[in-house]
C-alpha atoms as a PDB file:
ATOM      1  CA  UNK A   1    -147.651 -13.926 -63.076  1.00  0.00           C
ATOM      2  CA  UNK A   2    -145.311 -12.758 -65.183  1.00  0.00           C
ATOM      3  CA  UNK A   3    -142.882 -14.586 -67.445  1.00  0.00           C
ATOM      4  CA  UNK A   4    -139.192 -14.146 -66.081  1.00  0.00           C
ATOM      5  CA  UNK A   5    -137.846 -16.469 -68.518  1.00  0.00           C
ATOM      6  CA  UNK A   6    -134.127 -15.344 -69.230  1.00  0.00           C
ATOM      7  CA  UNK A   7    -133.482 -13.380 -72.521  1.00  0.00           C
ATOM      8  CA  UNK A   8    -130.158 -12.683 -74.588  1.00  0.00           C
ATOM      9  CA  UNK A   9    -128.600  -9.213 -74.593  1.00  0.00           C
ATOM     10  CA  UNK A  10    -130.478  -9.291 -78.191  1.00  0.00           C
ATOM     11  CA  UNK A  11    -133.688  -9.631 -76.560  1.00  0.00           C
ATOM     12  CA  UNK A  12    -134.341 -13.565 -77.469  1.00  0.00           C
ATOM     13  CA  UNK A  13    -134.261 -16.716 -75.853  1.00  0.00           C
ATOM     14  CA  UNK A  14    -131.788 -18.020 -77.895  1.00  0.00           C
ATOM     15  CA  UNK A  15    -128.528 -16.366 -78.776  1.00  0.00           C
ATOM     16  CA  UNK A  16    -128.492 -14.701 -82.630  1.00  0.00           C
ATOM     17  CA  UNK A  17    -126.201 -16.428 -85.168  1.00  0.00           C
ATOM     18  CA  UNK A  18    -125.689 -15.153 -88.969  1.00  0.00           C
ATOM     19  CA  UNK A  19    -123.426 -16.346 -91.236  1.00  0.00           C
ATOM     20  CA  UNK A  20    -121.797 -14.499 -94.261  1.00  0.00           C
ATOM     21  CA  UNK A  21    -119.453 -16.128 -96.121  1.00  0.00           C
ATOM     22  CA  UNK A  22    -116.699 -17.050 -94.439  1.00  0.00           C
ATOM     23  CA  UNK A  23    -117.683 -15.259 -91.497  1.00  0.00           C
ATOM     24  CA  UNK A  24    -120.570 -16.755 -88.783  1.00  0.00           C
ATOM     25  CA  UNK A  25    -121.579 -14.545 -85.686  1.00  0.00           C
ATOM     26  CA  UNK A  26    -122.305 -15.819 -82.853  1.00  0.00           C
ATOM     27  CA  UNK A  27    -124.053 -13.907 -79.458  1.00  0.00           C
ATOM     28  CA  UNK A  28    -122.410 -15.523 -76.661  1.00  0.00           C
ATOM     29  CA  UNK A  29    -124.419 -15.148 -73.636  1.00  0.00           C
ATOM     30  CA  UNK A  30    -123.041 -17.807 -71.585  1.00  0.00           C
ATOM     31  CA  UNK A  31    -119.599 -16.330 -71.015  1.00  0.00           C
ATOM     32  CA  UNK A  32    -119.586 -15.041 -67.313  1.00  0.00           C
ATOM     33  CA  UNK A  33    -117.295 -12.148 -66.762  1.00  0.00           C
ATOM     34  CA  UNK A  34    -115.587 -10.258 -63.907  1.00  0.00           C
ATOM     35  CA  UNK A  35    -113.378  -7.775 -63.481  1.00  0.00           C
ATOM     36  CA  UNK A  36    -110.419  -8.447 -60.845  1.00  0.00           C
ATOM     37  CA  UNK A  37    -108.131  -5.006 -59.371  1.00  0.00           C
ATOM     38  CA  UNK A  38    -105.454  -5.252 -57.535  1.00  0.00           C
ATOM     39  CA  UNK A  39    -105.279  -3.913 -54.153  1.00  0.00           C
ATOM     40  CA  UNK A  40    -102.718  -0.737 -53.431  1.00  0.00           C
ATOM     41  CA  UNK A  41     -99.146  -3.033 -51.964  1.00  0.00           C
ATOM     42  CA  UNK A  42    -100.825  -6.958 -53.328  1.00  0.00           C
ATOM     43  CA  UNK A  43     -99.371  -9.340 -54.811  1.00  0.00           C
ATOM     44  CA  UNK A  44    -100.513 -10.434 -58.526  1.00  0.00           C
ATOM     45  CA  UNK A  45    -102.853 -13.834 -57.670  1.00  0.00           C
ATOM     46  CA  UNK A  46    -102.728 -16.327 -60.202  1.00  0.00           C
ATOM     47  CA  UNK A  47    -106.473 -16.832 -60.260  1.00  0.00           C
ATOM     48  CA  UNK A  48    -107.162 -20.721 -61.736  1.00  0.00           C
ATOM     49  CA  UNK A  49    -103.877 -20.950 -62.416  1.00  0.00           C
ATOM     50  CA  UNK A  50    -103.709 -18.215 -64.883  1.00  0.00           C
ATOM     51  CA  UNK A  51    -101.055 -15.954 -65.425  1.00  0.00           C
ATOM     52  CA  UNK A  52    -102.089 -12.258 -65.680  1.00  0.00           C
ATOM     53  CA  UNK A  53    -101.778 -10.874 -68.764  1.00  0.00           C
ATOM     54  CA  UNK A  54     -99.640  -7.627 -69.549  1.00  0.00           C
ATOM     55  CA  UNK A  55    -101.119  -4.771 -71.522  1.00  0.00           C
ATOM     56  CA  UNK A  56    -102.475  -5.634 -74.969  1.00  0.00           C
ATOM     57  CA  UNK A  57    -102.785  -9.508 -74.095  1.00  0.00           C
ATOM     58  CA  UNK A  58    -105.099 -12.171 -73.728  1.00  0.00           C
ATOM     59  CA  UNK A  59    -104.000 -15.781 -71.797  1.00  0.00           C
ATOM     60  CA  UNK A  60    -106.104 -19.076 -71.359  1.00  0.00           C
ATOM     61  CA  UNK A  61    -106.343 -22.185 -69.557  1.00  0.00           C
ATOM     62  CA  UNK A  62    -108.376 -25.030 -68.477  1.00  0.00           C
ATOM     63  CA  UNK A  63    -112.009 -23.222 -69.756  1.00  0.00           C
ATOM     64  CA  UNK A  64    -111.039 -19.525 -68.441  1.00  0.00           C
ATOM     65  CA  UNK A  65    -109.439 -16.717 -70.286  1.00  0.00           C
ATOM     66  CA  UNK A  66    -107.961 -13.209 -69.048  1.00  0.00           C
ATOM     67  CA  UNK A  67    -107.012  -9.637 -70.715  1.00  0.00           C
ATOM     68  CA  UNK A  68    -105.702  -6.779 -69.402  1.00  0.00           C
ATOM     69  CA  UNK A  69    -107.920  -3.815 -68.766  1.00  0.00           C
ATOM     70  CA  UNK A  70    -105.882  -1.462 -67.489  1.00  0.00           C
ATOM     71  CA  UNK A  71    -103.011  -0.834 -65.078  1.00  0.00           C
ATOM     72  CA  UNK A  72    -103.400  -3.640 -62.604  1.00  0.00           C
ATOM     73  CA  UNK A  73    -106.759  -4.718 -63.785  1.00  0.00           C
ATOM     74  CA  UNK A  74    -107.941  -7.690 -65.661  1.00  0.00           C
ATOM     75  CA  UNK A  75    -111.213  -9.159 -67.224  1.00  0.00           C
ATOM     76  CA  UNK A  76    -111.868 -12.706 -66.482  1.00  0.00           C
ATOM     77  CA  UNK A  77    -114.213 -14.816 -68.764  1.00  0.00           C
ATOM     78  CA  UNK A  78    -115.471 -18.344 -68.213  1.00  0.00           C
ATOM     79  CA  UNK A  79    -117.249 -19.959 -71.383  1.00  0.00           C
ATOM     80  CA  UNK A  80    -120.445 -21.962 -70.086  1.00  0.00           C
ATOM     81  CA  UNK A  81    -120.718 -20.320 -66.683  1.00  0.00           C
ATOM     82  CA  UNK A  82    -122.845 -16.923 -67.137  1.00  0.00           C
ATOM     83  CA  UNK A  83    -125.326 -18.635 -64.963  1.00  0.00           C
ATOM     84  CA  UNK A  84    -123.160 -18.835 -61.850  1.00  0.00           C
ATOM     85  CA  UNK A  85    -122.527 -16.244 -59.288  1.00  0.00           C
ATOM     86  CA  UNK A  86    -118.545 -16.051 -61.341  1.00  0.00           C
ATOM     87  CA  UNK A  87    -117.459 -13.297 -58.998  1.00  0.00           C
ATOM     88  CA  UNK A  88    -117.766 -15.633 -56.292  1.00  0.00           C
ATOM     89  CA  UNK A  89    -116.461 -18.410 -57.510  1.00  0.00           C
ATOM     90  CA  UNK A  90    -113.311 -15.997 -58.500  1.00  0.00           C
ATOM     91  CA  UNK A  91    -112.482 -13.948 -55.369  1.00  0.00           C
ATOM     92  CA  UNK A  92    -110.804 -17.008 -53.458  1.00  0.00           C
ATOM     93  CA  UNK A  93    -108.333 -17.872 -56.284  1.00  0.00           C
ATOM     94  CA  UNK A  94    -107.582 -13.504 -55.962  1.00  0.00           C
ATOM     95  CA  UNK A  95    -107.220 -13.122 -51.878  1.00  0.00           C
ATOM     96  CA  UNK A  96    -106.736  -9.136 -51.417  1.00  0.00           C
ATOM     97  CA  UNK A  97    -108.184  -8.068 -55.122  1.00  0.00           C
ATOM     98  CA  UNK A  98    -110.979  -6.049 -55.936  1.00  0.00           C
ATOM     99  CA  UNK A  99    -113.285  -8.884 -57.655  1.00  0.00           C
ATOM    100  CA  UNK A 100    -116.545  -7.573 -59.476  1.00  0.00           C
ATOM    101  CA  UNK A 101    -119.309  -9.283 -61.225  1.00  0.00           C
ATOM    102  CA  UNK A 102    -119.665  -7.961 -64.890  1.00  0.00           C
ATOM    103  CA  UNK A 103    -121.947 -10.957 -67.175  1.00  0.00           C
ATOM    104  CA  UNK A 104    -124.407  -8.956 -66.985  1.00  0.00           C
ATOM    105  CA  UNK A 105    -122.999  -5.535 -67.748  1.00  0.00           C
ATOM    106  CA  UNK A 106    -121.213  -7.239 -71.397  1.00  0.00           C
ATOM    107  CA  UNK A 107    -122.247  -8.699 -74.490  1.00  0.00           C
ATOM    108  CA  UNK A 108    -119.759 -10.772 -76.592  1.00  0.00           C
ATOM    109  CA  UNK A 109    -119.785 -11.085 -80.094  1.00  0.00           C
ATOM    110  CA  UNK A 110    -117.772 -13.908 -81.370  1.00  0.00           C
ATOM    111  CA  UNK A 111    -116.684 -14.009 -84.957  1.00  0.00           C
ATOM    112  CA  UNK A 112    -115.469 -17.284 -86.751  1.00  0.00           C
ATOM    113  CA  UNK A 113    -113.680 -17.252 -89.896  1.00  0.00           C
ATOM    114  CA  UNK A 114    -114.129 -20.404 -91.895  1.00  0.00           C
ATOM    115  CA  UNK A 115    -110.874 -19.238 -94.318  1.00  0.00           C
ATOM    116  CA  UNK A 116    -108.146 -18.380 -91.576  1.00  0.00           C
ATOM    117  CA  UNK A 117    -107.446 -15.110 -90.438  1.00  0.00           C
ATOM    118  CA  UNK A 118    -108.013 -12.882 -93.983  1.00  0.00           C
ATOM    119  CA  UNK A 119    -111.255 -12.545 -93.945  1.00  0.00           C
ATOM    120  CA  UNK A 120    -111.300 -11.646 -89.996  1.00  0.00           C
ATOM    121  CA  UNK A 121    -108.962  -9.041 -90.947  1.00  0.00           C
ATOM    122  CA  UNK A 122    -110.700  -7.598 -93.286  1.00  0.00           C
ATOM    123  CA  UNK A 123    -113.879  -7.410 -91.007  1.00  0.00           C
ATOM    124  CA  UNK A 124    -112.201  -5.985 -88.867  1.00  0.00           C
ATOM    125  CA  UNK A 125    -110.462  -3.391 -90.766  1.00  0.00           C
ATOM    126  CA  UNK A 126    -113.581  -2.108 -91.754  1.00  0.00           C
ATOM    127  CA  UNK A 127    -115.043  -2.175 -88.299  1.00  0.00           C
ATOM    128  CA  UNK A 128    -111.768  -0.376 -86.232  1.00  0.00           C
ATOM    129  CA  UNK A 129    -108.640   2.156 -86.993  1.00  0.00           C
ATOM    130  CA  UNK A 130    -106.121  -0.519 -85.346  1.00  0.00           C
ATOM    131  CA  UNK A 131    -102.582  -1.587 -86.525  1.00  0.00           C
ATOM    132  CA  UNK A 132    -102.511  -5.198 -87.764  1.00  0.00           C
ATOM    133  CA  UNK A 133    -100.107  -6.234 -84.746  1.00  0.00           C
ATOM    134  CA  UNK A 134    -102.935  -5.287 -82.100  1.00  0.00           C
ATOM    135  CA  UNK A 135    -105.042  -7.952 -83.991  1.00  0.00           C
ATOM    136  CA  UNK A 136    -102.808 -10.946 -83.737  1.00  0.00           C
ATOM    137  CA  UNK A 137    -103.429 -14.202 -81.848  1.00  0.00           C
ATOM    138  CA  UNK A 138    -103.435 -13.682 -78.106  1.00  0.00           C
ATOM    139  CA  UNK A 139    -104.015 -10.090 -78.387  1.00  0.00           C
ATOM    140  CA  UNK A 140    -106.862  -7.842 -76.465  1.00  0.00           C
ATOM    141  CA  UNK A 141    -107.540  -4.321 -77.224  1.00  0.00           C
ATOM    142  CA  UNK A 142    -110.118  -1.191 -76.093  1.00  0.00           C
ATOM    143  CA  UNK A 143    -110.796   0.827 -78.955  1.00  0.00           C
ATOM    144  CA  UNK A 144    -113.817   2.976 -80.732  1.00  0.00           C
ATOM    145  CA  UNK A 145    -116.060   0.947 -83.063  1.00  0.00           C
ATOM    146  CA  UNK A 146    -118.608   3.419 -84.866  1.00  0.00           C
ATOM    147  CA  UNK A 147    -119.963   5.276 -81.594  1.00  0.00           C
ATOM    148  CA  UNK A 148    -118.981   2.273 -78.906  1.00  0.00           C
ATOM    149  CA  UNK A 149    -116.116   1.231 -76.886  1.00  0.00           C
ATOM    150  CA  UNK A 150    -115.448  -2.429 -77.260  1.00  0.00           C
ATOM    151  CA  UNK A 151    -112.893  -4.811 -76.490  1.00  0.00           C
ATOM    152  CA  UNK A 152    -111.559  -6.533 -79.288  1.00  0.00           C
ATOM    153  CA  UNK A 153    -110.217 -10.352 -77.941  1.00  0.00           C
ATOM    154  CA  UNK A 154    -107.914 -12.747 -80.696  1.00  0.00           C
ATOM    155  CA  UNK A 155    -107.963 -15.750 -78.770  1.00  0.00           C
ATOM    156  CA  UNK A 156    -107.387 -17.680 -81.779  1.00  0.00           C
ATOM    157  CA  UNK A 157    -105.993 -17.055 -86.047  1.00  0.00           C
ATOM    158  CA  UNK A 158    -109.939 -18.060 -86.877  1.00  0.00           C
ATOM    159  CA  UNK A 159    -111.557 -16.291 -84.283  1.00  0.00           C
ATOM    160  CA  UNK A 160    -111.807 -12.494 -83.048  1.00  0.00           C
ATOM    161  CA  UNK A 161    -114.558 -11.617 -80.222  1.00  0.00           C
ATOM    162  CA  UNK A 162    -116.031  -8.061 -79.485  1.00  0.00           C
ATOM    163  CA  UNK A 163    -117.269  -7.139 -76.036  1.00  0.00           C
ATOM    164  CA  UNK A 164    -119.294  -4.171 -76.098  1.00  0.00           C
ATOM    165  CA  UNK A 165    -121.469  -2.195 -73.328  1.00  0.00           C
ATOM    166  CA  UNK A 166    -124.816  -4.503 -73.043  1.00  0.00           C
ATOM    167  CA  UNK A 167    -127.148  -1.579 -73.567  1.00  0.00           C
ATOM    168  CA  UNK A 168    -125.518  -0.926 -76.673  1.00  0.00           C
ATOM    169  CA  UNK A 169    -126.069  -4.571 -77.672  1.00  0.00           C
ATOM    170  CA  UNK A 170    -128.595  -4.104 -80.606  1.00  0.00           C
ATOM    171  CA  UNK A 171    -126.160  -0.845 -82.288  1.00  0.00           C
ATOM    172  CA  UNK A 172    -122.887  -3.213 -81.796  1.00  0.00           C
ATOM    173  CA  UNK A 173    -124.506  -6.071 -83.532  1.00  0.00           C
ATOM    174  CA  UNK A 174    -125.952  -4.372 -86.655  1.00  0.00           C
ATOM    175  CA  UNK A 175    -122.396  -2.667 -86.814  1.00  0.00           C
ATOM    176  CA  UNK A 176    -120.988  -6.222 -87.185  1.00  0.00           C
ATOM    177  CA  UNK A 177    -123.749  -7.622 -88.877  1.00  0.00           C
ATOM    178  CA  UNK A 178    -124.115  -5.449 -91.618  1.00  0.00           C
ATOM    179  CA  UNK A 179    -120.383  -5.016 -92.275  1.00  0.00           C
ATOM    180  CA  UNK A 180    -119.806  -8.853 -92.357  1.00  0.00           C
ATOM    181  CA  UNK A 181    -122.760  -8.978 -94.876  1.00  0.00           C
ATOM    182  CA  UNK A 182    -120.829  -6.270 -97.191  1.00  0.00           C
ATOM    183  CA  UNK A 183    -117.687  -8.420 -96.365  1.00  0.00           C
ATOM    184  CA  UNK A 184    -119.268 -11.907 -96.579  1.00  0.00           C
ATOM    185  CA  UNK A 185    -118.008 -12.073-100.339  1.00  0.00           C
ATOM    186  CA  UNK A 186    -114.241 -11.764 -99.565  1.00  0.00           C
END
């Protein structure tokens, strides 16, 4: 028989943590993730009673968090549920929407500053060509990061999060890897 034990997008059974300096990353493969469209003439749903973002934001509540994706579409993520069926559990909180599973599509790369937001913004200005305000607190972006498109997700002053394509997991971590080693002294 073979082993069907369940591996990170890193290939491991546990997710891949390094620390440099200030700066620990973190593979988070228990977020579950799916996208939700509206439907041509529905309303906006408030799925678990979350708002829905505009552009360039990021809202949470209650152990879920949206962003906008794009002209009446939003991500959903739910920390500590990648093992569920999420789409499910989301398309009755979004009655008419488009709801698709996508866990398994993303990885997410969280990022924890343990000195506030400076060294997070210096990561990051080494990583992406974004204007500081794009980077605050609350804040979700699609943008280039060496050969990838990623969202980058503030959800907090100490924390950024990059969601990248999951078969470009191993290229998006040595990206943020090796620059947070070259940054781990700031």
């Amino acid at each position: 028989m073979p082993d069907l034990a369940p591996l990170t997008a890193l290939g491991a059974t546990e997710p891949r943590r390094a620390t440099h300096g200030a700066l620990t990353l973190t593979e988070r493969p228990d977020i579950a993730l799916a996208s939700l469209a509206l439907r041509r003439g529905q309303p906006a749903p408030q799925p678990f009673g979350l708002a829905l973002p505009e552009a360039g934001c990021l809202t949470g509540t209650d152990g879920f968090d949206v962003f906008w994706t794009g002209p009446g579409q939003w991500m959903i993520a739910a920390p500590g549920r990648a093992d569920e069926d999420f789409a499910a559990r989301l398309a009755p909180e979004a009655p008419g929407c488009s709801v698709t599973e996508q866990t398994d599509a993303w990885v997410v790369f969280e990022i924890n500053s343990g000195r506030g937001s400076a060294p997070l913004l210096a990561l990051a200005e080494k990583l992406v060509n974004l204007p500081p305000a794009s980077l605050a607190p609350g804040r979700a972006t699609r943008t280039g990061l060496h050969h990838m498109s990623v969202f980058i997700l503030r959800p907090a002053e100490d924390r950024l999060a990059v969601m990248g394509m999951r078969s470009a997991a191993a290229s998006l971590w040595h990206a943020l890897d090796d620059t947070a080693k070259r940054r781990g002294a700031v």
